[in-house]
N, C-alpha and C. Protein backbone atom coordinates (compact mmCIF):
# COMPACT_ATOMS: atom_id res chain seq x y z
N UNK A 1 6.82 -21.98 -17.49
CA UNK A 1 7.24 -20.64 -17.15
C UNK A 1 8.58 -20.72 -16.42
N UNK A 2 9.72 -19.92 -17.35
CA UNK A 2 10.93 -19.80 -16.20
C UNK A 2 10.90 -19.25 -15.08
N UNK A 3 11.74 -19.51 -13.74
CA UNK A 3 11.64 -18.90 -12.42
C UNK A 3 12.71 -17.91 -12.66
N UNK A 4 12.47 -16.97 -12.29
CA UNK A 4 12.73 -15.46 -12.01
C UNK A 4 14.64 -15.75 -11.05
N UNK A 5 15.77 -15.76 -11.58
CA UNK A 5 17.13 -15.50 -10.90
C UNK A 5 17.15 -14.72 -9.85
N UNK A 6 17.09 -14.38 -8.42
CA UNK A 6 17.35 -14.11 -7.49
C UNK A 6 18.53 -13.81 -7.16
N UNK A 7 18.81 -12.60 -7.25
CA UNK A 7 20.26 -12.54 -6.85
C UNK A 7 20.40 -11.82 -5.37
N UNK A 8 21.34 -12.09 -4.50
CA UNK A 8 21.22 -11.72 -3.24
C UNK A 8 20.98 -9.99 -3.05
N UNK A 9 21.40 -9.18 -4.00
CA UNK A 9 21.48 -7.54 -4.06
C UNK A 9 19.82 -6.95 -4.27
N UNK A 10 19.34 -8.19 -5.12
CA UNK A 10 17.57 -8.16 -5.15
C UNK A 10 17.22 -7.74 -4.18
N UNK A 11 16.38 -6.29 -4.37
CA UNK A 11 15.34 -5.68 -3.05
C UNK A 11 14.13 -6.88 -3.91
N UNK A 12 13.45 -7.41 -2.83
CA UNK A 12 11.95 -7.73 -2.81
C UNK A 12 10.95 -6.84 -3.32
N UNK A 13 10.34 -7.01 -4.30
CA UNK A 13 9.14 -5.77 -4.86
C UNK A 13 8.00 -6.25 -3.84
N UNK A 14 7.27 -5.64 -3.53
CA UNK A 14 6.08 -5.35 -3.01
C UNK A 14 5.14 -4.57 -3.92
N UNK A 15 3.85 -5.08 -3.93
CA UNK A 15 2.51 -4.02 -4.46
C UNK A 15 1.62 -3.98 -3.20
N UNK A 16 1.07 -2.96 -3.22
CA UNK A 16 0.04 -2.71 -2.13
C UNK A 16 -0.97 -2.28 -2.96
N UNK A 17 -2.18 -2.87 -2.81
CA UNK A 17 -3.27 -2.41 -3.89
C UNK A 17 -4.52 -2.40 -3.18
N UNK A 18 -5.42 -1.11 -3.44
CA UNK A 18 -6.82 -0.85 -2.91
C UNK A 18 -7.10 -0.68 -4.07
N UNK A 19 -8.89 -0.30 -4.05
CA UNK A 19 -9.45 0.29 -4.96
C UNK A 19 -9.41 1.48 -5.52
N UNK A 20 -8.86 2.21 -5.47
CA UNK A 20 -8.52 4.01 -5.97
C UNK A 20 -7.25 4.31 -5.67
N UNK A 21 -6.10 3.58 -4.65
CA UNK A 21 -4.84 3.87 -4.40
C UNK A 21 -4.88 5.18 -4.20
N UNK A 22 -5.86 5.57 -3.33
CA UNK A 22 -5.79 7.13 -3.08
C UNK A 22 -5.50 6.88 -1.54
N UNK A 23 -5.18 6.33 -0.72
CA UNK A 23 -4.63 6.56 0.51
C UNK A 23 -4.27 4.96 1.57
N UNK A 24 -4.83 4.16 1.43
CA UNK A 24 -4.18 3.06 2.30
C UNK A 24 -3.32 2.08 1.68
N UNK A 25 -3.31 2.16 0.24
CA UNK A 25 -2.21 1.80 -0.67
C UNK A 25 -1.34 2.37 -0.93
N UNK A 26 -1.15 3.80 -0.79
CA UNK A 26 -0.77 4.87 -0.79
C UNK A 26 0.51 5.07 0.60
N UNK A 27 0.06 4.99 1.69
CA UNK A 27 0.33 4.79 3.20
C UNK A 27 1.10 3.51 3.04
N UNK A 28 0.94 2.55 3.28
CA UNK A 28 1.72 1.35 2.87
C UNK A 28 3.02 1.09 2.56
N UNK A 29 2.99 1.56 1.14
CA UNK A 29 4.25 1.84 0.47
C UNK A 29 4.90 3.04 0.50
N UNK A 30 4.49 4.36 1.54
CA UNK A 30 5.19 4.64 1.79
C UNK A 30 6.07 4.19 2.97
N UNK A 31 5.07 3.46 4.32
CA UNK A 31 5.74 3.24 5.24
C UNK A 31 7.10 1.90 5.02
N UNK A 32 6.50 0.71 4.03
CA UNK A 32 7.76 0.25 3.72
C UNK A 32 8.86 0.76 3.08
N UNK A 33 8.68 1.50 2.41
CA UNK A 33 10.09 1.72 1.75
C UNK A 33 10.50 2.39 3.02
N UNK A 34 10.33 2.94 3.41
CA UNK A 34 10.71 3.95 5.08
C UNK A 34 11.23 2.91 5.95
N UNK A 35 10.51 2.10 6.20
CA UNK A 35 11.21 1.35 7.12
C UNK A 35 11.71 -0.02 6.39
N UNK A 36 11.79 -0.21 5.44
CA UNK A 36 12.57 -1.42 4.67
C UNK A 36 13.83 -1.53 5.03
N UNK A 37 14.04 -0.73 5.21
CA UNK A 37 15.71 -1.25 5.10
C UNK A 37 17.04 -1.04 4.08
N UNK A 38 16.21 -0.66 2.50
CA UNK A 38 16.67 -1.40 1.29
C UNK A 38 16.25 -2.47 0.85
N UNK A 39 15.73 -3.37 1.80
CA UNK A 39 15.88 -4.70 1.46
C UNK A 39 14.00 -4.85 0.44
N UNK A 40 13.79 -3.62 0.52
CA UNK A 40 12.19 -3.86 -0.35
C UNK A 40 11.93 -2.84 -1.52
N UNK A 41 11.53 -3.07 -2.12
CA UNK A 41 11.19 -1.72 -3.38
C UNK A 41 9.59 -2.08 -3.13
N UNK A 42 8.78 -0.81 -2.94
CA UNK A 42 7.19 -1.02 -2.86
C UNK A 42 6.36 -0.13 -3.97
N UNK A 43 5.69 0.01 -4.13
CA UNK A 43 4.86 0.29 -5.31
C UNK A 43 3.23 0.18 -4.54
N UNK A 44 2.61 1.14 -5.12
CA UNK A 44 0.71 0.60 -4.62
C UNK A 44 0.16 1.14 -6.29
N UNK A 45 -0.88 0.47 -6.06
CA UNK A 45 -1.53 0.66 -7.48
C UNK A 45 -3.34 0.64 -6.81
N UNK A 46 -4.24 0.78 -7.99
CA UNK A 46 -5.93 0.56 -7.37
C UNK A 46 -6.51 -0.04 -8.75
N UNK A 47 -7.40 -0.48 -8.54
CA UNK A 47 -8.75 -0.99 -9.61
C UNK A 47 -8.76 0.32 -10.47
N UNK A 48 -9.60 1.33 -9.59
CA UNK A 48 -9.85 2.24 -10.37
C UNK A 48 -9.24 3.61 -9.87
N UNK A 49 -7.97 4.01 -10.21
CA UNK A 49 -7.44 5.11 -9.53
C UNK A 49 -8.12 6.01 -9.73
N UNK A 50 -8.15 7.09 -8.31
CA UNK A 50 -8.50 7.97 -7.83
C UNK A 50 -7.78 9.31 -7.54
N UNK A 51 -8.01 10.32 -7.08
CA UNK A 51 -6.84 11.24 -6.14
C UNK A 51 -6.85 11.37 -4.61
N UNK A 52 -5.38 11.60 -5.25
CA UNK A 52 -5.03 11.70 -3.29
C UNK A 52 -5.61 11.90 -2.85
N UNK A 53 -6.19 11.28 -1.44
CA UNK A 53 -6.96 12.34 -0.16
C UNK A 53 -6.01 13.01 0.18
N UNK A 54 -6.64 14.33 0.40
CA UNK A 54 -5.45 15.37 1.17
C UNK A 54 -5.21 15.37 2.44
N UNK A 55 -5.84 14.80 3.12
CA UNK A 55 -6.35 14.34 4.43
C UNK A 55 -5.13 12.98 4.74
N UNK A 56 -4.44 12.64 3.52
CA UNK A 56 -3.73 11.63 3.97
C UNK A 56 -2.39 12.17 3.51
N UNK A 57 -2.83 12.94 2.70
CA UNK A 57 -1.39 13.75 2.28
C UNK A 57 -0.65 14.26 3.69
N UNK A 58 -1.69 15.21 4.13
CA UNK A 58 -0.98 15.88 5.56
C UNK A 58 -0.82 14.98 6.73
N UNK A 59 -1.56 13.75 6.67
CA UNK A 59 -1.07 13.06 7.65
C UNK A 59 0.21 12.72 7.70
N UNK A 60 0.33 12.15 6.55
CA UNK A 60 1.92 11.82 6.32
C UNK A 60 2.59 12.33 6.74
N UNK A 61 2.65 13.79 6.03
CA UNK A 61 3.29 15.04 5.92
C UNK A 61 3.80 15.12 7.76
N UNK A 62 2.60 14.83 8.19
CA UNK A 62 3.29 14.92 10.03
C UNK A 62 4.29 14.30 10.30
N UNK A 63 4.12 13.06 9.31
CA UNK A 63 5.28 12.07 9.88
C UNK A 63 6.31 11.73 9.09
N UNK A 64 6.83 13.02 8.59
CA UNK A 64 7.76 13.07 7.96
C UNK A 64 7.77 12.35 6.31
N UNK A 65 6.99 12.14 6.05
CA UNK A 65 6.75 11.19 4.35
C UNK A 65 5.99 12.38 3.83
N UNK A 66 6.39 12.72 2.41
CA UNK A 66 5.51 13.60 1.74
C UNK A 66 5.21 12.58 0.45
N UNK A 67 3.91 12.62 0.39
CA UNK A 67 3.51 11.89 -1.13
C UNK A 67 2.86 12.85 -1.72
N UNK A 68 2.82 14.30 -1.57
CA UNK A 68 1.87 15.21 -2.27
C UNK A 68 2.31 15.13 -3.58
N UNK A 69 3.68 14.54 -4.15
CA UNK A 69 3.56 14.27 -6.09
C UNK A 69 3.11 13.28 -6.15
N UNK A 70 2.85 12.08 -5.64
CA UNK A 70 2.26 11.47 -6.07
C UNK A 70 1.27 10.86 -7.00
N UNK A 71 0.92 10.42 -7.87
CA UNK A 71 -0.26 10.23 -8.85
C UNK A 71 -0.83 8.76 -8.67
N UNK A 72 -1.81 8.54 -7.77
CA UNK A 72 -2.57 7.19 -8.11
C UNK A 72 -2.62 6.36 -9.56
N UNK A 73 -1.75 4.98 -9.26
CA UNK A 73 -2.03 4.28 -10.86
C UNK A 73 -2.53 3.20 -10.56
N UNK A 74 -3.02 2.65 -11.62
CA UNK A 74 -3.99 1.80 -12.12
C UNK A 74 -2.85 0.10 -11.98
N UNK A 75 -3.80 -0.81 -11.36
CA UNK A 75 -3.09 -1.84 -11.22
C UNK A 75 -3.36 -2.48 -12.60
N UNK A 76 -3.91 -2.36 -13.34
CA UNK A 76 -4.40 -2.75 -14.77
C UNK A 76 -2.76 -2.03 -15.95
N UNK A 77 -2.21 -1.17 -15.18
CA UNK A 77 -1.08 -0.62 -15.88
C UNK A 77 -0.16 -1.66 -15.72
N UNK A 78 0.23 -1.82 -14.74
CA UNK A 78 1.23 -2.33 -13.70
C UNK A 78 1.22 -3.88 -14.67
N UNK A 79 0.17 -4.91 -14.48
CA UNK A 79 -0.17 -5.44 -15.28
C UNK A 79 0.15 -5.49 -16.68
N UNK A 80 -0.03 -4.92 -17.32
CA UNK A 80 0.07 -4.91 -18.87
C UNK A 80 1.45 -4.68 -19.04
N UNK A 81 2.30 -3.82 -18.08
CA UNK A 81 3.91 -3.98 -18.40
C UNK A 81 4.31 -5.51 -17.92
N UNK A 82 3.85 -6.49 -17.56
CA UNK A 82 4.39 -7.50 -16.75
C UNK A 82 5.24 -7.67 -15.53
N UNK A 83 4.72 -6.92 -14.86
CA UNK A 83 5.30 -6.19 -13.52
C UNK A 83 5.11 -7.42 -13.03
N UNK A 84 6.09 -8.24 -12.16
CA UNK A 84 6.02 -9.39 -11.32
C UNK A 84 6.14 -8.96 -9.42
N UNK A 85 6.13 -9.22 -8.75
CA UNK A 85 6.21 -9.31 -7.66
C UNK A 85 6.51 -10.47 -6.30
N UNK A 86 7.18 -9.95 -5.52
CA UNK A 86 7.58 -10.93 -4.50
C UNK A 86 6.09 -11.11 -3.69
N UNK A 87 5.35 -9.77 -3.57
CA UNK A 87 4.19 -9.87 -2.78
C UNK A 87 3.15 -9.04 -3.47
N UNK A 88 2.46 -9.57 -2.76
CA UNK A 88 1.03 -8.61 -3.43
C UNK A 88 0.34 -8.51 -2.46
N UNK A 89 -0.08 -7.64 -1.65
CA UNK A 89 -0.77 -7.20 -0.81
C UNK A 89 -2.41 -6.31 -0.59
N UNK A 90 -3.22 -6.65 -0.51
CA UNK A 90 -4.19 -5.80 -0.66
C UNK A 90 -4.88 -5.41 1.04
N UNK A 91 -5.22 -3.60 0.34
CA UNK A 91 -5.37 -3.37 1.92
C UNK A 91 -6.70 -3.22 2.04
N UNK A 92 -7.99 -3.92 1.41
CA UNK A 92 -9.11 -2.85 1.29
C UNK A 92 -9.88 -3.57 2.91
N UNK A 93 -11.01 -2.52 2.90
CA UNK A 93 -11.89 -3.11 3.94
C UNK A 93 -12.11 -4.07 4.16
N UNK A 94 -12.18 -5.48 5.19
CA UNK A 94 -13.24 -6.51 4.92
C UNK A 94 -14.29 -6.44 4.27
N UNK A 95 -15.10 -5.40 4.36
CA UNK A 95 -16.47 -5.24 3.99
C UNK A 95 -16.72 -5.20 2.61
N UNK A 96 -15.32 -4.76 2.32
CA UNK A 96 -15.09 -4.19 0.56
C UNK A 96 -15.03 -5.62 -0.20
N UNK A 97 -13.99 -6.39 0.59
CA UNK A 97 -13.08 -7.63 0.31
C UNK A 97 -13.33 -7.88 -0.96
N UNK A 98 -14.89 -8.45 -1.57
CA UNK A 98 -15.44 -8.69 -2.64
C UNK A 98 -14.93 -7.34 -3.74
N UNK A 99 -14.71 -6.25 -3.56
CA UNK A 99 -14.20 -5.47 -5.07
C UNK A 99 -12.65 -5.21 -5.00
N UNK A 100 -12.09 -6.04 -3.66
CA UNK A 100 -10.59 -5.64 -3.56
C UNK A 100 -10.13 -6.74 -4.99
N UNK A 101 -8.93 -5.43 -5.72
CA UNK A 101 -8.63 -6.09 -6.89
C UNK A 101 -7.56 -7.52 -6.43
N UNK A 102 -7.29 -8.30 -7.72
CA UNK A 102 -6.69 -9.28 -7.78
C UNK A 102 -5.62 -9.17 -8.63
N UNK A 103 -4.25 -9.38 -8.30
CA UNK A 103 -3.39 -9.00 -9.10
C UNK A 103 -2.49 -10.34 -9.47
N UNK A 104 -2.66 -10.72 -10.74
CA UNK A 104 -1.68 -12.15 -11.03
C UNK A 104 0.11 -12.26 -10.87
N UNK A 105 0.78 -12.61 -10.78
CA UNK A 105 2.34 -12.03 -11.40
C UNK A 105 3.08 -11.99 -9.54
N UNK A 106 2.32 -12.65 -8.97
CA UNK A 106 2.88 -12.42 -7.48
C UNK A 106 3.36 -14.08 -6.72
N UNK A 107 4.99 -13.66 -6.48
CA UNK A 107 4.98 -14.67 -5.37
C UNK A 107 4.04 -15.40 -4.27
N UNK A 108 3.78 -14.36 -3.55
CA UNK A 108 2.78 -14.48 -2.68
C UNK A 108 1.88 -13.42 -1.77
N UNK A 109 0.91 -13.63 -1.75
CA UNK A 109 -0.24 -12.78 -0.89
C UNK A 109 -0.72 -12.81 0.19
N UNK A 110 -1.08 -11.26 0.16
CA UNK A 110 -1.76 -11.52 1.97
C UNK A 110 -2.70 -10.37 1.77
N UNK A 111 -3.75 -10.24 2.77
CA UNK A 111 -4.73 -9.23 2.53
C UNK A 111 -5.05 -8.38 3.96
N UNK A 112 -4.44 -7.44 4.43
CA UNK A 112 -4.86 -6.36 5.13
C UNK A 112 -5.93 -5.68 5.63
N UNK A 113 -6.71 -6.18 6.54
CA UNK A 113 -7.91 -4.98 5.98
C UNK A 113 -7.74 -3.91 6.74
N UNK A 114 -7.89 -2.54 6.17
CA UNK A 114 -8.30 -1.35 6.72
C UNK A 114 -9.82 -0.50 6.26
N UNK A 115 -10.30 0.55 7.46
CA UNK A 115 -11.08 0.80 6.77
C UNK A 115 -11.07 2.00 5.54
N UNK A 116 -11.69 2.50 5.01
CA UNK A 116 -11.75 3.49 3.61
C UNK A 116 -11.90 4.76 3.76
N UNK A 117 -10.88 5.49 4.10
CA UNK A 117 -10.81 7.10 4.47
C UNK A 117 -11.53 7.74 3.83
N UNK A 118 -12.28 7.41 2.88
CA UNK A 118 -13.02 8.39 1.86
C UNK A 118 -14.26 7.81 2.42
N UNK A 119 -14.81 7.38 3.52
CA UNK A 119 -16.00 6.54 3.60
C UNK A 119 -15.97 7.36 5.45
N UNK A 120 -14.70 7.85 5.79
CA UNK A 120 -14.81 8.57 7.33
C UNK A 120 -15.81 9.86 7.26
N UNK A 121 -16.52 10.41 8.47
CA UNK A 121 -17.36 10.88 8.31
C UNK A 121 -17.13 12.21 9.80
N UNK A 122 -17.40 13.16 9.53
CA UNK A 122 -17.57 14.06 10.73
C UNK A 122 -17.28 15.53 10.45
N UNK A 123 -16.28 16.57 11.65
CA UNK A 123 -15.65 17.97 10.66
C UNK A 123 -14.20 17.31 10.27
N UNK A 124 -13.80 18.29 9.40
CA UNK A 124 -12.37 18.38 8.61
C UNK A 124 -11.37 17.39 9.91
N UNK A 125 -11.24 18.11 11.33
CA UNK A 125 -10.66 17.77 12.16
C UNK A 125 -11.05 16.32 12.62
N UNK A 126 -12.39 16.39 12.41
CA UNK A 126 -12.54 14.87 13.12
C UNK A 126 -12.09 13.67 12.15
N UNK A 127 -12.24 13.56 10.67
CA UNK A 127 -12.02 12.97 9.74
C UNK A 127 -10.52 12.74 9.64
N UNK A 128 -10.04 14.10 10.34
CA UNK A 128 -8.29 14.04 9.86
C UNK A 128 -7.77 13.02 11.22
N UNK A 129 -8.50 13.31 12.20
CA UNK A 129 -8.05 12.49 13.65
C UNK A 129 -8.46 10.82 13.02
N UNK A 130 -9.29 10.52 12.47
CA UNK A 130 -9.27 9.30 12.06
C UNK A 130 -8.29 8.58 11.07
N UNK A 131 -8.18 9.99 10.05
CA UNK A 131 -6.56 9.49 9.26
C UNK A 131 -5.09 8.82 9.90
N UNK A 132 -5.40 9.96 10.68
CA UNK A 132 -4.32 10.02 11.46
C UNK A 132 -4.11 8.41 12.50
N UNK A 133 -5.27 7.93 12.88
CA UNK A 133 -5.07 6.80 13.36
C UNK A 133 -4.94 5.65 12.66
N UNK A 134 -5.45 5.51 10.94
CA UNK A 134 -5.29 4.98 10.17
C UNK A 134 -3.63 4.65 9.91
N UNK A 135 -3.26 5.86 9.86
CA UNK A 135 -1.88 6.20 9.71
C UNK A 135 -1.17 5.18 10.71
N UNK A 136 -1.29 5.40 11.32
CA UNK A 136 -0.43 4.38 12.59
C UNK A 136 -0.77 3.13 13.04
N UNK A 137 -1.61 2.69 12.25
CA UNK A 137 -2.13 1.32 12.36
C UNK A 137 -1.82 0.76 11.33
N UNK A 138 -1.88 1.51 9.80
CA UNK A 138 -0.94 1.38 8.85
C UNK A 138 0.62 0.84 9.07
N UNK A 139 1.46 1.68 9.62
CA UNK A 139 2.31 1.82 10.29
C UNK A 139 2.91 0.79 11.07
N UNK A 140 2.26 0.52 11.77
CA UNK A 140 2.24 -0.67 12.62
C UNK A 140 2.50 -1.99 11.72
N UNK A 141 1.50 -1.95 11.15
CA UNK A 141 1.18 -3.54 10.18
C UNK A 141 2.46 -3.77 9.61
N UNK A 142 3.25 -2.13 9.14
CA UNK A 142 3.96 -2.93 8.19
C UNK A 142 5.13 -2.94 9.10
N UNK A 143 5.59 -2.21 10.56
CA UNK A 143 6.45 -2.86 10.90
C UNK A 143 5.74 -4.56 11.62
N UNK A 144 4.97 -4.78 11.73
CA UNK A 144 4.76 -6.09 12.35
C UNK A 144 5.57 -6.89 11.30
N UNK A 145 4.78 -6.64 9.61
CA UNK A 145 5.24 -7.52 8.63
C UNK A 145 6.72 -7.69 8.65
N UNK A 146 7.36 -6.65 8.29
CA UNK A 146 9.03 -6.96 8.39
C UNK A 146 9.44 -7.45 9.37
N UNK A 147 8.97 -7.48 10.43
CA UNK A 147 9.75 -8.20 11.82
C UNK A 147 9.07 -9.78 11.38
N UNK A 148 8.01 -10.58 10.64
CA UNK A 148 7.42 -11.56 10.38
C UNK A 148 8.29 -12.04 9.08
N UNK A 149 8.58 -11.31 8.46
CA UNK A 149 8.84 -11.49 7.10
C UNK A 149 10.44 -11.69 7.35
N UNK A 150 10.99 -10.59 7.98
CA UNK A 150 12.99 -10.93 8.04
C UNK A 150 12.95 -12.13 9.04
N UNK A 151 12.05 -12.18 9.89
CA UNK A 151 12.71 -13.35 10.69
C UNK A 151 12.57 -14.86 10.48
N UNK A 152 12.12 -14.58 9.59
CA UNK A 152 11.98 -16.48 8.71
C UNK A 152 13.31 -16.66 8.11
């Protein structure tokens, strides 16, 4: 297999992949491209796509990212075009770990866990207060990663 030419203007692709890419794969790639720099192009995909939570839509939406066009896709797509990647990332639960998908075509991996917004439980408000902390723990991770990742 030939190695892939690197040219210095190359943004780094990123995938972020859950099972439905309906919200912590979703979250992810929006927060990197946001805080990338340029220096990343991100993408999320799922096993079996799903729809948006709206619940993560408006979280966003607080923080300035709108993904309400968004459309959850299938990492099985992504795949079949020969989509390669610098990283591959998966964010699913620990608990999930066992159905978090596997994606071939990647430099290198790492696995995230968060827990599954569609699995939060309480009223509208209390569910959204948990998004919402999702959100920023999200958030967090991926500035941790770029401060881990540029400083090598």
């Amino acid at each position: 297999m030939m190695k892939r030419e690197v040219k210095p203007m190359d943004k780094t692709k990123v995938l972020f992949i859950c099972v439905h890419n309906s919200a912590r794969s979703q979250m992810a790639e929006a927060f990197l491209n946001l805080y990338g720099g340029g220096r990343f192009a991100a993408e999320s995909a799922g096993l079996e796509p799903g729809t948006l939570n709206p619940l993560v839509v408006r979280a966003l939406a607080e923080s300035g990212v709108d993904i309400a066009g968004k459309t959850p896709r299938g990492a099985f797509d992504l795949l079949r075009r020969g989509e390669w990647y610098g990283w591959v990332i998966t964010v699913c639960d620990e608990s999930q770990a066992e159905g978090c998908p596997i994606f071939p075509g990647a430099g290198r991996r790492d696995h995230w866990s968060f827990p599954d917004p569609s699995a939060f439980t309480g009223s509208e408000e209390e569910k959204l207060e948990q998004v919402r902390a999702l959100r920023d723990q999200i958030a967090e991770k991926v500035r941790e990663w770029l401060k881990e990742t540029t400083d090598k």
